[in-house]
Protein backbone atom coordinates (compact mmCIF):
# COMPACT_ATOMS: atom_id res chain seq x y z
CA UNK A 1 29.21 8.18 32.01
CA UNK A 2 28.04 5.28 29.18
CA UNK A 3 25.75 4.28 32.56
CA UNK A 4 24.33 7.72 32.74
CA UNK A 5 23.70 8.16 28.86
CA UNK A 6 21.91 4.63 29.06
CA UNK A 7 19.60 5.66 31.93
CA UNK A 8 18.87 9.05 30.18
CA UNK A 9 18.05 7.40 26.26
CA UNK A 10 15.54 4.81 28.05
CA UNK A 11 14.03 7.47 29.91
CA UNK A 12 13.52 9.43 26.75
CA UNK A 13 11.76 6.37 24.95
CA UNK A 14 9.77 5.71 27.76
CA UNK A 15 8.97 9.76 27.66
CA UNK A 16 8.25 9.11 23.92
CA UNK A 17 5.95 6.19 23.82
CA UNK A 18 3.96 7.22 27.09
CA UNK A 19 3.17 10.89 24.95
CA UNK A 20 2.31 9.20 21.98
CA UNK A 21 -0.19 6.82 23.95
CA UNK A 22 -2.32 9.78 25.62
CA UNK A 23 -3.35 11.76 22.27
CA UNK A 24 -6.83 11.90 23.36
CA UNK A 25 -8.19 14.78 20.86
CA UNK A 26 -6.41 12.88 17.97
CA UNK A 27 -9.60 11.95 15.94
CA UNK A 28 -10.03 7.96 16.09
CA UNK A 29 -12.69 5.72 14.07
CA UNK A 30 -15.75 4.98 16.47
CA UNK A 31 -15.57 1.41 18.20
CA UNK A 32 -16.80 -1.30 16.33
CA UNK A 33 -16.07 -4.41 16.58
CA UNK A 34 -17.56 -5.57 13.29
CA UNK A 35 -15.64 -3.42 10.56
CA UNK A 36 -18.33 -4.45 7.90
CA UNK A 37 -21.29 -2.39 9.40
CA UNK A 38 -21.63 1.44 9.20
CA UNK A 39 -21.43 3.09 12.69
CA UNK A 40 -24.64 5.47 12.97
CA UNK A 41 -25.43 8.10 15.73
CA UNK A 42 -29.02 9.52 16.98
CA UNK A 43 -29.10 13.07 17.84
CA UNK A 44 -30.77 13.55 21.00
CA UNK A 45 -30.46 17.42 20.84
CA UNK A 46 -30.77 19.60 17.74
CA UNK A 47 -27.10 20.18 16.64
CA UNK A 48 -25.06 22.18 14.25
CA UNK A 49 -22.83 20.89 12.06
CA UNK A 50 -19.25 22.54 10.90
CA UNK A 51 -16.83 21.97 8.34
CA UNK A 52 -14.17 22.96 11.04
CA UNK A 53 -14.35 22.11 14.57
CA UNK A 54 -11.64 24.93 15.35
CA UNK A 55 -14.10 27.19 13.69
CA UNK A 56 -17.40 27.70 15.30
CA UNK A 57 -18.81 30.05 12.97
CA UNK A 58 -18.05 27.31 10.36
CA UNK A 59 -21.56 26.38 9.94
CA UNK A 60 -23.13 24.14 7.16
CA UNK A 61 -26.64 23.84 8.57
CA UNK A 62 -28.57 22.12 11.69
CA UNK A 63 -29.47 18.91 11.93
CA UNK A 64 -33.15 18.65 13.44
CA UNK A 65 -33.13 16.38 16.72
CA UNK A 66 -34.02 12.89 15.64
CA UNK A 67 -32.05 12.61 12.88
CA UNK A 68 -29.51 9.93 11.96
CA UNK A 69 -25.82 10.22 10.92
CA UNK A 70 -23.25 8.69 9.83
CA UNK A 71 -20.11 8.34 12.37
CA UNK A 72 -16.56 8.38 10.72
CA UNK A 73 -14.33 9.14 13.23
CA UNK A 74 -14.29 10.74 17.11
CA UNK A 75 -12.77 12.49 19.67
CA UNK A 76 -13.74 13.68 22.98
CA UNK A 77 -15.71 16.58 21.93
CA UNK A 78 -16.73 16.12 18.21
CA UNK A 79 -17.82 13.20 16.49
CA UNK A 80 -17.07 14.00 12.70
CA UNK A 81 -20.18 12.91 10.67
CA UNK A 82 -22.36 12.55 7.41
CA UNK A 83 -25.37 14.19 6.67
CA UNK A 84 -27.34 13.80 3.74
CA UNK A 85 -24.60 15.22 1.00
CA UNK A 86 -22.71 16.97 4.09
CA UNK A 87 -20.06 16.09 6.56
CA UNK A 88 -18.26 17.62 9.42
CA UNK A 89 -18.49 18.03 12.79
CA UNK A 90 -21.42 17.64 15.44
CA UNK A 91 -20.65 17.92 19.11
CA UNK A 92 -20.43 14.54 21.09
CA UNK A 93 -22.89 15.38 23.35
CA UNK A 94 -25.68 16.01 21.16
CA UNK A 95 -25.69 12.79 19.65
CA UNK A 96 -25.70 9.03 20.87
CA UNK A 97 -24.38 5.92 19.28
CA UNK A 98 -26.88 3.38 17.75
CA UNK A 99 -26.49 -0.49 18.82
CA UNK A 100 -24.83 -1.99 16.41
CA UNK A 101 -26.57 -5.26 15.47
CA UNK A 102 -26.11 -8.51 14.13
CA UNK A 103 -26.94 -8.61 10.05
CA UNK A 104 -29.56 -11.30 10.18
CA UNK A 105 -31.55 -13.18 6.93
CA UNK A 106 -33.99 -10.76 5.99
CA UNK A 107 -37.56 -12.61 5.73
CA UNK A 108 -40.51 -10.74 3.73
CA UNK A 109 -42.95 -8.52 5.43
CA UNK A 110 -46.27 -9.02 6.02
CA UNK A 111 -48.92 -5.39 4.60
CA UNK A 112 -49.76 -5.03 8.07
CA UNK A 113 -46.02 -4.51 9.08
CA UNK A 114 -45.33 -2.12 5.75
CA UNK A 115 -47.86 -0.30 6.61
CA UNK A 116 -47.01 -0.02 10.12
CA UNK A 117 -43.28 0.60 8.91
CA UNK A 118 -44.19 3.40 6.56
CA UNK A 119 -46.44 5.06 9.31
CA UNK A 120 -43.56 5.21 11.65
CA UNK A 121 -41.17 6.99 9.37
CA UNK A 122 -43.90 9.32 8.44
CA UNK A 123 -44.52 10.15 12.15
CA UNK A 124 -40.28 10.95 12.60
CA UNK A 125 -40.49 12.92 9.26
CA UNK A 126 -42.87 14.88 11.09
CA UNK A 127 -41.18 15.30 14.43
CA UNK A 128 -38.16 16.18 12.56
CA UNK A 129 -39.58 19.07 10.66
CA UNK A 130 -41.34 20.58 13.15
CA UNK A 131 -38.16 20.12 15.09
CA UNK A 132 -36.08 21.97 12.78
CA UNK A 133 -39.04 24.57 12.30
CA UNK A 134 -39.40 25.34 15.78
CA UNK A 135 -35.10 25.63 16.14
CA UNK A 136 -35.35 27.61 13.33
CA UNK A 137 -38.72 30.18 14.19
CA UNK A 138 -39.53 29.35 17.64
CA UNK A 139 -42.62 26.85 19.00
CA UNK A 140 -45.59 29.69 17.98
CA UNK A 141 -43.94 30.18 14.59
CA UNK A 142 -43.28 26.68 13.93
CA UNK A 143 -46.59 25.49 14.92
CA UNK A 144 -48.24 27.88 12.13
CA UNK A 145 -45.72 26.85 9.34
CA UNK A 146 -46.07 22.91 10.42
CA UNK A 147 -49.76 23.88 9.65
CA UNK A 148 -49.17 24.72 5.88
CA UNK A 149 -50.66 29.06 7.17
CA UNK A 150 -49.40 31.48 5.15
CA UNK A 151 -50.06 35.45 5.58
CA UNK A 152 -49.06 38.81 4.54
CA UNK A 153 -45.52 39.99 5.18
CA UNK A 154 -44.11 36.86 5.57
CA UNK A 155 -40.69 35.75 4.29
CA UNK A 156 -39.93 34.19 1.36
CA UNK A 157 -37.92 31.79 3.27
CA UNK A 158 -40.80 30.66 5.57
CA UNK A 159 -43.81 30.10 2.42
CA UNK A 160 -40.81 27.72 1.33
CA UNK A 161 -40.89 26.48 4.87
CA UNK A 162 -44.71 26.53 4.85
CA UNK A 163 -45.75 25.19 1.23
CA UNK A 164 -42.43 24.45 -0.23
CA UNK A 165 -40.32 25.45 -3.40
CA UNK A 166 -42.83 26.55 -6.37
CA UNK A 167 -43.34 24.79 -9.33
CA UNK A 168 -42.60 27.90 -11.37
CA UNK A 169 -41.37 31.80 -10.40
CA UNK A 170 -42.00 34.59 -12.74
CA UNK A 171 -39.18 37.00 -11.52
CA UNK A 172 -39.10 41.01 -12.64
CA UNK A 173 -35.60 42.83 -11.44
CA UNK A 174 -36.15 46.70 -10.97
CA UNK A 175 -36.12 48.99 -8.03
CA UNK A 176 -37.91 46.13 -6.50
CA UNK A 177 -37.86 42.75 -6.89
CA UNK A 178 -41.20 41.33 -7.83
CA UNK A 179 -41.79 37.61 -7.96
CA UNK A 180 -44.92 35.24 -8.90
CA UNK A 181 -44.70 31.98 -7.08
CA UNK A 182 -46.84 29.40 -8.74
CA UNK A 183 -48.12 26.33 -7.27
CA UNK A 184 -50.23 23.20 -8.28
CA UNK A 185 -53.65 25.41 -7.49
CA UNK A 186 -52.41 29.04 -6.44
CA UNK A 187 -50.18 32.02 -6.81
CA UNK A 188 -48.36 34.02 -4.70
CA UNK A 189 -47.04 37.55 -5.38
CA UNK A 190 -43.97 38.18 -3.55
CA UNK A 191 -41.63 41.46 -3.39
CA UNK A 192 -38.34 41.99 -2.14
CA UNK A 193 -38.24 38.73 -0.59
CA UNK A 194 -41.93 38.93 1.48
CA UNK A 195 -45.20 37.76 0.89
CA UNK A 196 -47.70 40.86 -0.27
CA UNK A 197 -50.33 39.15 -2.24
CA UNK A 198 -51.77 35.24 -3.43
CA UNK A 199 -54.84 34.23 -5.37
CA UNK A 200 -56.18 31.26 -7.27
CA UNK A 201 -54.33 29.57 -10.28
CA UNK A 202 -55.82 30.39 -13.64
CA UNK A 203 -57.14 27.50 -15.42
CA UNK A 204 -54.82 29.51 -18.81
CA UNK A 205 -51.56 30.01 -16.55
């Protein structure tokens, strides 16, 4: 009987240990074999980002394709990220792991390599708003706003989208909503949210 009881209680541990070996979803820190660097991930798809990966409605915006983030921790499916002031969870697939390289003596740069530098980032500031314009409008859309256009009817959402955020709104509250969007050389006139009217800047206002 003691026999018995013996074979059962190692089987048990054995039971034990093997479970606790194969939590797979679990979420684990990314591998890296130098702890000192920051693990960072390049989205190769346009991907949404939630505050609860049990929760797909759990939204807190879309990261354009391009972008970089930040990888704390991983599973199978999510990696869970952060972006900008934001963190959550982006799905694995949409994203891929950036080489993580040796820290080596940083040596001045020549003007011709700034300049090259600075053009670069420029050129991936572009392709990531037009990214998250055309995710956002579609390619026809997109390809207007990228272009700074702005026309009658429009939302409020996409002159932001277009021009920007105003330096100033004048806002009246009635019936309707009237607004006067200011900006370094014109004005727009905007009600209930869409685009109706714009004109020069007054050399007074």
């Amino acid at each position: 009987m003691k026999k018995l009881f013996s074979v059962i209680f190692v089987s048990l541990i054995g039971l034990i240990t093997y479970a606790q070996g194969n939590k797979t979803e679990v979420l684990q820190p990314p591998e890296n074999n130098n702890q000192d660097q920051q693990v960072t991930a390049t989205l190769k798809n346009a991907s949404r980002l939630f505050s609860d990966k049990g929760d797909i409605s759990s939204v807190i915006e879309v990261i354009p394709i391009g972008s970089v983030v930040k990888v704390i921790e991983a599973d199978s499916t999510y990696y869970k990220v952060s972006y900008g002031d934001d963190s959550g969870f982006i799905f694995r697939k949409d994203a891929v792991i950036n080489q993580v390289q040796e820290q080596q003596e940083a040596k001045p740069q020549t003007e011709q390599e700034n300049i090259q530098q600075n053009e670069g980032q420029s050129d991936t500031r572009r392709a990531n708003r037009f990214s998250y314009l055309e995710y956002k409008y579609g390619t026809k859309m997109a390809a207007l706003l990228f272009a700074g256009k702005i026309w009658k009817g429009m939302s409020s959402d996409m002159v932001k989208d277009s021009w920007g955020a105003p330096l100033k709104i004048n806002r009246v509250i009635g019936d309707v909503v009237k607004e006067e969007w200011i900006f370094k050389n014109s004005w727009l006139f905007i009600e209930n949210d869409h685009l109706v009217e714009w004109g020069p800047v007054k050399s007074n206002q």
